[in-house]
PDB file of N, CA and C in Angstrom:
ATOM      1  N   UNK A   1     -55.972  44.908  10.629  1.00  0.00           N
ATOM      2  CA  UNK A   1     -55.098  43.843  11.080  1.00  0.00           C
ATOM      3  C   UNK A   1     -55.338  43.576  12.569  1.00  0.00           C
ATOM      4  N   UNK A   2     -55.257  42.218  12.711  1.00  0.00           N
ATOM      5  CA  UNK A   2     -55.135  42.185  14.438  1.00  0.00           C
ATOM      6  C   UNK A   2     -54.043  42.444  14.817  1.00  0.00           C
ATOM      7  N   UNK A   3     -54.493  43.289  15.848  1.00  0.00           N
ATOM      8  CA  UNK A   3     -53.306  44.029  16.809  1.00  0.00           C
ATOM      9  C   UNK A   3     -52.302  43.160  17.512  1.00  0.00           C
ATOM     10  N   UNK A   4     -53.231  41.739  17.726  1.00  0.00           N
ATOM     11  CA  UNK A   4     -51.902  40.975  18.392  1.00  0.00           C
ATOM     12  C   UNK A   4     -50.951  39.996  17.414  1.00  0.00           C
ATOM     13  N   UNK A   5     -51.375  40.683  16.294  1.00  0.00           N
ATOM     14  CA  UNK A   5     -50.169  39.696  15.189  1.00  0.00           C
ATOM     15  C   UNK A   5     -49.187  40.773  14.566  1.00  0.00           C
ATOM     16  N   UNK A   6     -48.285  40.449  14.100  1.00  0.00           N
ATOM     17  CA  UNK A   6     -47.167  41.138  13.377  1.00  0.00           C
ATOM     18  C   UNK A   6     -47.431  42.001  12.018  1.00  0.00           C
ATOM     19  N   UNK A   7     -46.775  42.345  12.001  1.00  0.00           N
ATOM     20  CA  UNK A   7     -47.164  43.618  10.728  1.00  0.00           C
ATOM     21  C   UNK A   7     -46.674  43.049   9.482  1.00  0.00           C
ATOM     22  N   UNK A   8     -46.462  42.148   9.421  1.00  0.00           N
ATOM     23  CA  UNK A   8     -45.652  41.299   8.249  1.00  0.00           C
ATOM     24  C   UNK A   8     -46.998  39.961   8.143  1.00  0.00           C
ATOM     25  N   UNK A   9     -47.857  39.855   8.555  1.00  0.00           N
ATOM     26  CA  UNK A   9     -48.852  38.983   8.690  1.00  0.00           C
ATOM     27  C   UNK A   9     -49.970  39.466   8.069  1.00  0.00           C
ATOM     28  N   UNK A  10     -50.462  39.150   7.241  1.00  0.00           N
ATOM     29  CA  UNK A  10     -51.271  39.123   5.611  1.00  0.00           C
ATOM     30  C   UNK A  10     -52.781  39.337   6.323  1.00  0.00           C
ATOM     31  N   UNK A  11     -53.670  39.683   5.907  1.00  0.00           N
ATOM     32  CA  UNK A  11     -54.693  40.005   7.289  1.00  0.00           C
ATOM     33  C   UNK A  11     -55.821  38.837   6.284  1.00  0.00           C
ATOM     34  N   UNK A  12     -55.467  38.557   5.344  1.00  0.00           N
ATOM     35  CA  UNK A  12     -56.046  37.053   4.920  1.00  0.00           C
ATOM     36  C   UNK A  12     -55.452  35.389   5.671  1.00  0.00           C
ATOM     37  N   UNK A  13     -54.586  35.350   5.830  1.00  0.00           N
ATOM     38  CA  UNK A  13     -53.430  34.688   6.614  1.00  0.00           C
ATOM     39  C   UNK A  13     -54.335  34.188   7.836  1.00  0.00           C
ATOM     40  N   UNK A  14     -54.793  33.296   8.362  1.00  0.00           N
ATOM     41  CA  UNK A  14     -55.617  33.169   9.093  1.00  0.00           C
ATOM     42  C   UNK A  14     -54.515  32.439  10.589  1.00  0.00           C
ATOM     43  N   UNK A  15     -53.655  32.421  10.474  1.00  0.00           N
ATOM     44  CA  UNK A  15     -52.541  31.654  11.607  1.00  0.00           C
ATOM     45  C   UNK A  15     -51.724  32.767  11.765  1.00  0.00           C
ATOM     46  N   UNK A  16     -51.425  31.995  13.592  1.00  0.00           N
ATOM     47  CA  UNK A  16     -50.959  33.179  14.710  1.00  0.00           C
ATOM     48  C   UNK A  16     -49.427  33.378  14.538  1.00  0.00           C
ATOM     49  N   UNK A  17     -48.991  34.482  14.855  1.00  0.00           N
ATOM     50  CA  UNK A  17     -47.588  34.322  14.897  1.00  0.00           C
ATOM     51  C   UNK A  17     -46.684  33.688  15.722  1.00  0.00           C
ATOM     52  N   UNK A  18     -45.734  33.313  15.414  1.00  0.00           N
ATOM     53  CA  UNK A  18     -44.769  32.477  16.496  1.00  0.00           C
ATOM     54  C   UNK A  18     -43.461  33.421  17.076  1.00  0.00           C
ATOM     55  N   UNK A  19     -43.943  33.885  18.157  1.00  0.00           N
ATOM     56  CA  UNK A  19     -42.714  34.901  18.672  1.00  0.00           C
ATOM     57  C   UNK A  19     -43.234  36.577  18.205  1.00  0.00           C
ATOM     58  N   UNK A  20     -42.228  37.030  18.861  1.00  0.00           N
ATOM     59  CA  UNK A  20     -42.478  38.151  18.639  1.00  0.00           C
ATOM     60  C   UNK A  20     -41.398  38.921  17.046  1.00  0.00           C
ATOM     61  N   UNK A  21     -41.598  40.205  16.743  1.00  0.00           N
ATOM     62  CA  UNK A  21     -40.873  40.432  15.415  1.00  0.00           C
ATOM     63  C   UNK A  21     -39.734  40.473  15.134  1.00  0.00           C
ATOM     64  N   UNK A  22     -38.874  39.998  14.980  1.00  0.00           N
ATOM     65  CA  UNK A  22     -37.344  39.570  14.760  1.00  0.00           C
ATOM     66  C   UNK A  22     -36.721  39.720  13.221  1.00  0.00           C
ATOM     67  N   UNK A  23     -37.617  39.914  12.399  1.00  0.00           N
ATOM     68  CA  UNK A  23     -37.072  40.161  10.963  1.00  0.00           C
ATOM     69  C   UNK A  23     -38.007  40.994  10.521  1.00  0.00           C
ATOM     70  N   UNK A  24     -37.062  42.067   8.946  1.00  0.00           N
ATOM     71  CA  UNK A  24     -37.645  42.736   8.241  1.00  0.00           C
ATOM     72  C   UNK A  24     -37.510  42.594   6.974  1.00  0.00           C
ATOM     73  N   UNK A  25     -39.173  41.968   6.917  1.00  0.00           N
ATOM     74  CA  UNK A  25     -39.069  41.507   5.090  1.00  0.00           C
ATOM     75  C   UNK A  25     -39.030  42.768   4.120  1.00  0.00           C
ATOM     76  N   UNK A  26     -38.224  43.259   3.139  1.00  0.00           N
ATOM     77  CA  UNK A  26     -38.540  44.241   2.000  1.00  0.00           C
ATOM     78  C   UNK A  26     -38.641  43.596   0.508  1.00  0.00           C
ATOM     79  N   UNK A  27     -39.058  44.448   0.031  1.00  0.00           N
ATOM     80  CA  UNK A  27     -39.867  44.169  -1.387  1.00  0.00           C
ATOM     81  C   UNK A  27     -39.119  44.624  -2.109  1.00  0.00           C
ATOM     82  N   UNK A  28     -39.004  44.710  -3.632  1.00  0.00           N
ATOM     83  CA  UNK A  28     -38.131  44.799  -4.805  1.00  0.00           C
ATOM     84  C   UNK A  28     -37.780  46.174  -4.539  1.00  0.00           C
ATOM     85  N   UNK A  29     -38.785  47.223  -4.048  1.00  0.00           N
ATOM     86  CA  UNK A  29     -39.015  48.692  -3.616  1.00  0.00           C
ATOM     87  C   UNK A  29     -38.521  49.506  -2.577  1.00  0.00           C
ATOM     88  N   UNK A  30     -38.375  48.515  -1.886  1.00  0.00           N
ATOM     89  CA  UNK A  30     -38.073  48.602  -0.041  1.00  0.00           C
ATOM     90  C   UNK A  30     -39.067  49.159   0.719  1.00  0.00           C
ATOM     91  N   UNK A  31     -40.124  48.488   0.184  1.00  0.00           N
ATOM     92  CA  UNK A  31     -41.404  48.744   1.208  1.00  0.00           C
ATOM     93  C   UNK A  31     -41.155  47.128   1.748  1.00  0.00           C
ATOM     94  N   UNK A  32     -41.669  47.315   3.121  1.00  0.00           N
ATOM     95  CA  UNK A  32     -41.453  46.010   3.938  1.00  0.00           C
ATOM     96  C   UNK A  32     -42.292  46.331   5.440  1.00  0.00           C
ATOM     97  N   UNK A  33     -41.979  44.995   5.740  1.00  0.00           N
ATOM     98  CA  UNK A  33     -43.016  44.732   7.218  1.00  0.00           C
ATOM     99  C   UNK A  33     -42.344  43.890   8.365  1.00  0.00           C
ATOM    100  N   UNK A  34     -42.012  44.311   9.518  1.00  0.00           N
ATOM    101  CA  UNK A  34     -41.505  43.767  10.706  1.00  0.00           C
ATOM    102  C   UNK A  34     -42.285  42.554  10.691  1.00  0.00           C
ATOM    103  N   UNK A  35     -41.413  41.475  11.330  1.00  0.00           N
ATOM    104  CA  UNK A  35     -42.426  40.001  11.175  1.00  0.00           C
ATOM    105  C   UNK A  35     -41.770  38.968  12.131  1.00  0.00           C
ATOM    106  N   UNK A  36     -42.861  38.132  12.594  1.00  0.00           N
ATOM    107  CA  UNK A  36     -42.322  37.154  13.387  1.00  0.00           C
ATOM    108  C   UNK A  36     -41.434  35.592  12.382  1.00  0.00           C
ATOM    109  N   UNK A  37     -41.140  35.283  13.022  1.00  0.00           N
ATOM    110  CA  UNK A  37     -40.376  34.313  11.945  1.00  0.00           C
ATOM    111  C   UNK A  37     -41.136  33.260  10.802  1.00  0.00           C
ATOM    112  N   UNK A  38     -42.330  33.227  11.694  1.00  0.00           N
ATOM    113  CA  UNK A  38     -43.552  32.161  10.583  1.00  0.00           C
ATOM    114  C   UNK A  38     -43.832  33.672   9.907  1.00  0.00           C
ATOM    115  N   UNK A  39     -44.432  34.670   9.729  1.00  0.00           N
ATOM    116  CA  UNK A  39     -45.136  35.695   8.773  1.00  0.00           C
ATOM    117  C   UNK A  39     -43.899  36.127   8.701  1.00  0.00           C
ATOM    118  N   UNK A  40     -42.347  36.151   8.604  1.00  0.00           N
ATOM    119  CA  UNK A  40     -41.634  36.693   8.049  1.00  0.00           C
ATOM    120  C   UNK A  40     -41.478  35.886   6.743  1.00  0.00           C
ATOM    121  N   UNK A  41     -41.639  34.498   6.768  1.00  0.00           N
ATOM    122  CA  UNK A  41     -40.935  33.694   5.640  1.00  0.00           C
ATOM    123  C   UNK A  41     -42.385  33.739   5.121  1.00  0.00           C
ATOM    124  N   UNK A  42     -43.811  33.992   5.540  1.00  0.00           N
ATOM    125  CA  UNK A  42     -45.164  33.466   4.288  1.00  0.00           C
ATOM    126  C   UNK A  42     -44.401  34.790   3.585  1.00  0.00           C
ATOM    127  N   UNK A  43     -44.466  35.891   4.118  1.00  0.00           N
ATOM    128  CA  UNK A  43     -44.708  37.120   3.366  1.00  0.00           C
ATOM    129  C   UNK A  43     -43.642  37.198   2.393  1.00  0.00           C
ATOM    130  N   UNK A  44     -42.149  37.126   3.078  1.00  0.00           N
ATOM    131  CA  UNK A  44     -40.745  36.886   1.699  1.00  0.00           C
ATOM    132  C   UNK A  44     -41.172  35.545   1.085  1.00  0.00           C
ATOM    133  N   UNK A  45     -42.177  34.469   1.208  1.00  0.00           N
ATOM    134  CA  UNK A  45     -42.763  33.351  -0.440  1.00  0.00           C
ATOM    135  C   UNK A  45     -43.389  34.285  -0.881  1.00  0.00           C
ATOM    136  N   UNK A  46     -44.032  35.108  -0.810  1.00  0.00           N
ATOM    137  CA  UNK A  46     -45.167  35.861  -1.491  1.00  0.00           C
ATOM    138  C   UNK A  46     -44.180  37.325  -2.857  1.00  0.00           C
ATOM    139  N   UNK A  47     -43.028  37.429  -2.274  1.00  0.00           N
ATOM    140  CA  UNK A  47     -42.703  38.308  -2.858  1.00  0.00           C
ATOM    141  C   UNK A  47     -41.678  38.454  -4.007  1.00  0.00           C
ATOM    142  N   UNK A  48     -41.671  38.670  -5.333  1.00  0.00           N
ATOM    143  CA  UNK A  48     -40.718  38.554  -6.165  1.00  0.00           C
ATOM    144  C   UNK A  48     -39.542  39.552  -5.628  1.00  0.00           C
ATOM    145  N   UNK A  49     -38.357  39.101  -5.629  1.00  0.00           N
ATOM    146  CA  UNK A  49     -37.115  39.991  -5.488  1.00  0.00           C
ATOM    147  C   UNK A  49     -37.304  40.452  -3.892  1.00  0.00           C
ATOM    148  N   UNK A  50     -38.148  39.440  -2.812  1.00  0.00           N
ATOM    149  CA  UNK A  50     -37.503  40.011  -1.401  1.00  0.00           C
ATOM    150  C   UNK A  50     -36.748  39.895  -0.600  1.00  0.00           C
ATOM    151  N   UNK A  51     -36.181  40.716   0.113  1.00  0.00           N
ATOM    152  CA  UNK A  51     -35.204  40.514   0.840  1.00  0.00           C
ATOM    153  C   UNK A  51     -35.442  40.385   2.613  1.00  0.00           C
ATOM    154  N   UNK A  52     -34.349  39.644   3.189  1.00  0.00           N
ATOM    155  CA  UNK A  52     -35.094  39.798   4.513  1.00  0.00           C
ATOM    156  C   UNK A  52     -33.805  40.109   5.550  1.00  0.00           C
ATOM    157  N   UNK A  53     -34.105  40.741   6.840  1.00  0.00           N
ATOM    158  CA  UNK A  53     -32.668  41.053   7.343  1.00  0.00           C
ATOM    159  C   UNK A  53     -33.221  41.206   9.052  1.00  0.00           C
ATOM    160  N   UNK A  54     -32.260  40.670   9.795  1.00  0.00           N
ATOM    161  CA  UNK A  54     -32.483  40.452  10.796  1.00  0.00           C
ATOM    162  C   UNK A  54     -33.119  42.395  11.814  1.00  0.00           C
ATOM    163  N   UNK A  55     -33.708  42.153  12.651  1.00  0.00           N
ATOM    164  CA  UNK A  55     -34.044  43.395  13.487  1.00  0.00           C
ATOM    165  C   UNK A  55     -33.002  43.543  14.594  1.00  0.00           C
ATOM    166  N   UNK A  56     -32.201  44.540  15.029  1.00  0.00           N
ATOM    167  CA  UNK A  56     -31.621  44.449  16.149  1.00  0.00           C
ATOM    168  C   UNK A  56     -31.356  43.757  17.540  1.00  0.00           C
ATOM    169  N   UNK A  57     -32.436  43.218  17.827  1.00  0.00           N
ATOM    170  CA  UNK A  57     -32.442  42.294  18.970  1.00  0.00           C
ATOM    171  C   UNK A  57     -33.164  40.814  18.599  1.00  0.00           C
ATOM    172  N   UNK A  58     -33.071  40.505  17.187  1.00  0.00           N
ATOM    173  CA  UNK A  58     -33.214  39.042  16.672  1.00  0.00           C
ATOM    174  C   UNK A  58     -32.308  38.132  17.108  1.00  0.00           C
ATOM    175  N   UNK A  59     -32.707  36.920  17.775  1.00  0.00           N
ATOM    176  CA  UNK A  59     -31.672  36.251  17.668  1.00  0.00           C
ATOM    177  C   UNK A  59     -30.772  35.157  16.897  1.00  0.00           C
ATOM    178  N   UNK A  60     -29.610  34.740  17.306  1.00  0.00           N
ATOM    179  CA  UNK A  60     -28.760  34.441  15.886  1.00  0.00           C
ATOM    180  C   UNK A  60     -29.556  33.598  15.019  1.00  0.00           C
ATOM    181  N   UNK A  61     -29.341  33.540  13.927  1.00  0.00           N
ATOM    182  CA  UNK A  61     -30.013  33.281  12.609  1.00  0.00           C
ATOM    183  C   UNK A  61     -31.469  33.213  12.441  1.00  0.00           C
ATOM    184  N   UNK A  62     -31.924  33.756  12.915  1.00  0.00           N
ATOM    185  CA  UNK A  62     -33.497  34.521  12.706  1.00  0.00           C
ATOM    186  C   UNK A  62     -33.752  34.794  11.073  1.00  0.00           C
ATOM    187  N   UNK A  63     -32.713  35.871  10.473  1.00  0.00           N
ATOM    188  CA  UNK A  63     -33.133  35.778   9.100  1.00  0.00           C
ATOM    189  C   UNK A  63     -32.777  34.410   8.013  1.00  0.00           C
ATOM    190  N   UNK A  64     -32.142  34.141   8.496  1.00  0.00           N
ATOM    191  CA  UNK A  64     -31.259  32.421   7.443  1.00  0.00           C
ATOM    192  C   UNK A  64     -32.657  31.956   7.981  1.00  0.00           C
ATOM    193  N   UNK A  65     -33.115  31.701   9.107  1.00  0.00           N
ATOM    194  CA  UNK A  65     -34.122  30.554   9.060  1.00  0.00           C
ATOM    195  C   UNK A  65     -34.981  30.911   8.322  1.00  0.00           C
ATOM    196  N   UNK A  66     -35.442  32.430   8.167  1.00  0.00           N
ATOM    197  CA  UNK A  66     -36.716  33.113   7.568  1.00  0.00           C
ATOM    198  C   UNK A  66     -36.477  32.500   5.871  1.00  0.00           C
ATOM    199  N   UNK A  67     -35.013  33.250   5.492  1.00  0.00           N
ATOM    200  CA  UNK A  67     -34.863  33.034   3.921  1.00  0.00           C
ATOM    201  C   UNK A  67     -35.438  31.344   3.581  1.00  0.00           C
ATOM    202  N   UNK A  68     -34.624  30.451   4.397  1.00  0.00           N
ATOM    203  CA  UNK A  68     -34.705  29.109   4.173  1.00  0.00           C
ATOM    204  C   UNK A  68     -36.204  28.183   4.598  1.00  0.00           C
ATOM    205  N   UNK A  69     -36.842  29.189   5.023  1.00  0.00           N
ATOM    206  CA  UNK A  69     -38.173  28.172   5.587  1.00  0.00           C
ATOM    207  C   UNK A  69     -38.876  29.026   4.079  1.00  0.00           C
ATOM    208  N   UNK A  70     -38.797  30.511   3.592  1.00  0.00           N
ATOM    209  CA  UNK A  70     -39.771  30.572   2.797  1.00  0.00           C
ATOM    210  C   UNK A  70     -39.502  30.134   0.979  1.00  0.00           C
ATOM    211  N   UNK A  71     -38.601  29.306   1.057  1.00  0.00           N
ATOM    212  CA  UNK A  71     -37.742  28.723  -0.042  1.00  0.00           C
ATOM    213  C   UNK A  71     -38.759  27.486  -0.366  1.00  0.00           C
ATOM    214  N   UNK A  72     -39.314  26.794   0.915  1.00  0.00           N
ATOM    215  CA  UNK A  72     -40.385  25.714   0.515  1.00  0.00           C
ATOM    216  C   UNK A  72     -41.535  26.267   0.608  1.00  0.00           C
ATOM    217  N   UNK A  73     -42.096  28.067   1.072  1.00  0.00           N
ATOM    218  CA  UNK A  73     -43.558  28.185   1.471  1.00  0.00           C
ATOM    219  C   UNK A  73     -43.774  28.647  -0.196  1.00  0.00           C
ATOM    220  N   UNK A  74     -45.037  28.149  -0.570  1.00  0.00           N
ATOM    221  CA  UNK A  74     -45.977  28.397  -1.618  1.00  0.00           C
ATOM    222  C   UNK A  74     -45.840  30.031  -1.951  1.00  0.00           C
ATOM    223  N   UNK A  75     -45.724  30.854  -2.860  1.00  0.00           N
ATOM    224  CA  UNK A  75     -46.791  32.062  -2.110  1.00  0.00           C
ATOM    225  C   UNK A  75     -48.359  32.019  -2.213  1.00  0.00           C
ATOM    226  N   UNK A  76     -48.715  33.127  -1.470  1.00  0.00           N
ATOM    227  CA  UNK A  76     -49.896  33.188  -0.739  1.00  0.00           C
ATOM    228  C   UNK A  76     -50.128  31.661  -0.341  1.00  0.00           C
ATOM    229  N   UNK A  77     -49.655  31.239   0.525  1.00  0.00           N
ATOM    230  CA  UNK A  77     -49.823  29.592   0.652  1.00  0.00           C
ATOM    231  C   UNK A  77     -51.355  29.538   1.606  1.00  0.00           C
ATOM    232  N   UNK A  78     -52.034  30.521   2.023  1.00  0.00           N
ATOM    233  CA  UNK A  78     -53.329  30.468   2.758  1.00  0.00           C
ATOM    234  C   UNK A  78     -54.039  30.374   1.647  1.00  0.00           C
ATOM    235  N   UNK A  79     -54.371  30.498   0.659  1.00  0.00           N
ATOM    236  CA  UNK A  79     -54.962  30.094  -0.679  1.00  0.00           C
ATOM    237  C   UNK A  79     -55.301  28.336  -0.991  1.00  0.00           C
ATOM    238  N   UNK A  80     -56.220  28.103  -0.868  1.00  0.00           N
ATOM    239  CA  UNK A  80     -56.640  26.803  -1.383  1.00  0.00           C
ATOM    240  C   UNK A  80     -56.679  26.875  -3.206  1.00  0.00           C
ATOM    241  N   UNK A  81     -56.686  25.997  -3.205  1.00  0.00           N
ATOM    242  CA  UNK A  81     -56.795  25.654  -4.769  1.00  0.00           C
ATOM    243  C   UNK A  81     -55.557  24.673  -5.459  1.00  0.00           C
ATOM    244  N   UNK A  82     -55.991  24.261  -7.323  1.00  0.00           N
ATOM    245  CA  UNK A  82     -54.798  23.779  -7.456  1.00  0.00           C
ATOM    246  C   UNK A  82     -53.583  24.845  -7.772  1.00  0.00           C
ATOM    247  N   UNK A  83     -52.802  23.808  -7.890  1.00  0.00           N
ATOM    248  CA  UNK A  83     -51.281  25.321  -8.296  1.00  0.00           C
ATOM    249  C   UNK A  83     -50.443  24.404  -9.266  1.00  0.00           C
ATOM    250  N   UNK A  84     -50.421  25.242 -10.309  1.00  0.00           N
ATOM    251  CA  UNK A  84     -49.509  24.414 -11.713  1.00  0.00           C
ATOM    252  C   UNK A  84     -48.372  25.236 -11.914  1.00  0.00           C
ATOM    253  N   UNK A  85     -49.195  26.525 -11.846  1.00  0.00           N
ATOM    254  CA  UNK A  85     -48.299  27.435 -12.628  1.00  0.00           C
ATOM    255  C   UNK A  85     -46.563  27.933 -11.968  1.00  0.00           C
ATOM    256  N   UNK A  86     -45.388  28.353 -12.435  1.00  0.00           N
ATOM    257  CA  UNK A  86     -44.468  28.194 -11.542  1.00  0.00           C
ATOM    258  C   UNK A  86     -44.485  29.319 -10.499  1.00  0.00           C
ATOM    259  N   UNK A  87     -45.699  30.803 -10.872  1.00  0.00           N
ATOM    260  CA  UNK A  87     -45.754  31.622  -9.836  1.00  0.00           C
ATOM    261  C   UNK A  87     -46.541  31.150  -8.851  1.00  0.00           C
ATOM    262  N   UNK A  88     -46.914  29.961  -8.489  1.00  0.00           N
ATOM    263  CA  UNK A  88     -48.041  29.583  -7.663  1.00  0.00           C
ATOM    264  C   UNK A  88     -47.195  28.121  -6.708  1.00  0.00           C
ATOM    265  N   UNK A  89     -46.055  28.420  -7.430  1.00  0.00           N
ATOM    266  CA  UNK A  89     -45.427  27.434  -6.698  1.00  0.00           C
ATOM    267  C   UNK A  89     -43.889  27.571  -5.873  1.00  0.00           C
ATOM    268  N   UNK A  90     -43.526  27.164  -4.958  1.00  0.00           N
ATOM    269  CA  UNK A  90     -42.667  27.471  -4.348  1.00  0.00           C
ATOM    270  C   UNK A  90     -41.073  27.619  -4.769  1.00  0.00           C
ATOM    271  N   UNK A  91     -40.319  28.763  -4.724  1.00  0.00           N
ATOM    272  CA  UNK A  91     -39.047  28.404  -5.150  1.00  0.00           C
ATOM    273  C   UNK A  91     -38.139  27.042  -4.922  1.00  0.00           C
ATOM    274  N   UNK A  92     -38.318  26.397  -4.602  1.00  0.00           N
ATOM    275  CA  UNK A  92     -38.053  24.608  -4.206  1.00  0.00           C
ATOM    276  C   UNK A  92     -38.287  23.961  -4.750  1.00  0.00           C
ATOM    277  N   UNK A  93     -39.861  24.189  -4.985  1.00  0.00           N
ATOM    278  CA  UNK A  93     -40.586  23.468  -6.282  1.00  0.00           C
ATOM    279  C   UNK A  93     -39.912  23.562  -7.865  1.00  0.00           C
ATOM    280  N   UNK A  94     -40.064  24.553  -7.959  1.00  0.00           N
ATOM    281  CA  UNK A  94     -39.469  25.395  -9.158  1.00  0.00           C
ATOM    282  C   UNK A  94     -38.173  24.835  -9.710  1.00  0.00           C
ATOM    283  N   UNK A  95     -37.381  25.199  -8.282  1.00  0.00           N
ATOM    284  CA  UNK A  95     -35.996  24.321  -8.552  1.00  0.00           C
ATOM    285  C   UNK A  95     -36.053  22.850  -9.413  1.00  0.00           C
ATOM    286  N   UNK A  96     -36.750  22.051  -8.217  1.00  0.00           N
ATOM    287  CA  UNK A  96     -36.905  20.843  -8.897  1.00  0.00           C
ATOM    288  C   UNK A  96     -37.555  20.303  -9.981  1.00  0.00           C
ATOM    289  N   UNK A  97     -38.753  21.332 -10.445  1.00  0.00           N
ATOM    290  CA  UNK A  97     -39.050  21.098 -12.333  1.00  0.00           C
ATOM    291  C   UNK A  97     -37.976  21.267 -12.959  1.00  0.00           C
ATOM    292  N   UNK A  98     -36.965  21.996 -12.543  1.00  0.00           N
ATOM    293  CA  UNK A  98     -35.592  22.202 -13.903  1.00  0.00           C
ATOM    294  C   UNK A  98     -34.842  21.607 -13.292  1.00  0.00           C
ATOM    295  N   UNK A  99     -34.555  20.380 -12.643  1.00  0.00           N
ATOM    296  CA  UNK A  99     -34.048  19.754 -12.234  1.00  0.00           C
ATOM    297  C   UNK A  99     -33.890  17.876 -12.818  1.00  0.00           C
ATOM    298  N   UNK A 100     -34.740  18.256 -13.439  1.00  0.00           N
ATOM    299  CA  UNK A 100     -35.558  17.049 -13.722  1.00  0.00           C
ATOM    300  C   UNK A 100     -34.873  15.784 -14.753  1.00  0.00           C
TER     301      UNK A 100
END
């Protein structure tokens, strides 16, 4: 991983972080990764059942923005290609096929 990006930043992920680490994404498991607010929300799109929670010196709503920005990110959204399927598509998306 590059040393000057966040630990929550996908080492395929080719974009820099914004800020320093302010949230901690965990996984269905509670394995998780300190993250800046852009690689906090790719990494919680990427994950079934994650959770995200602010770090001690985050400031106010750091995690609401994280939950709510990765509600429209794809997962693995650094992935080119098409995307049909509903795991390839964003919880937003998703929403709005059963919406229909």
């Amino acid at each position: 991983m590059d040393d000057s990006r966040c630990p929550a930043a996908h080492p395929q992920d080719p974009t820099a972080c914004v800020g320093p680490p302010v949230v901690s994404v965990l996984d269905a498991v509670n394995a998780g990764a300190d993250g800046c607010e852009h690689h906090g929300a790719r990494l919680l799109a990427s994950l079934a059942g994650g959770r995200v929670y602010p770090l001690p010196d985050a400031p106010p709503g750091a995690a609401i923005r994280v939950f709510k920005a990765a509600d429209t990110i794809r997962p693995f959204c650094w992935f080119d290609g098409p995307r049909s399927d509903p795991s390839q598509l964003s919880r937003a998306e998703n929403r709005a096929r059963h919406h229909r």
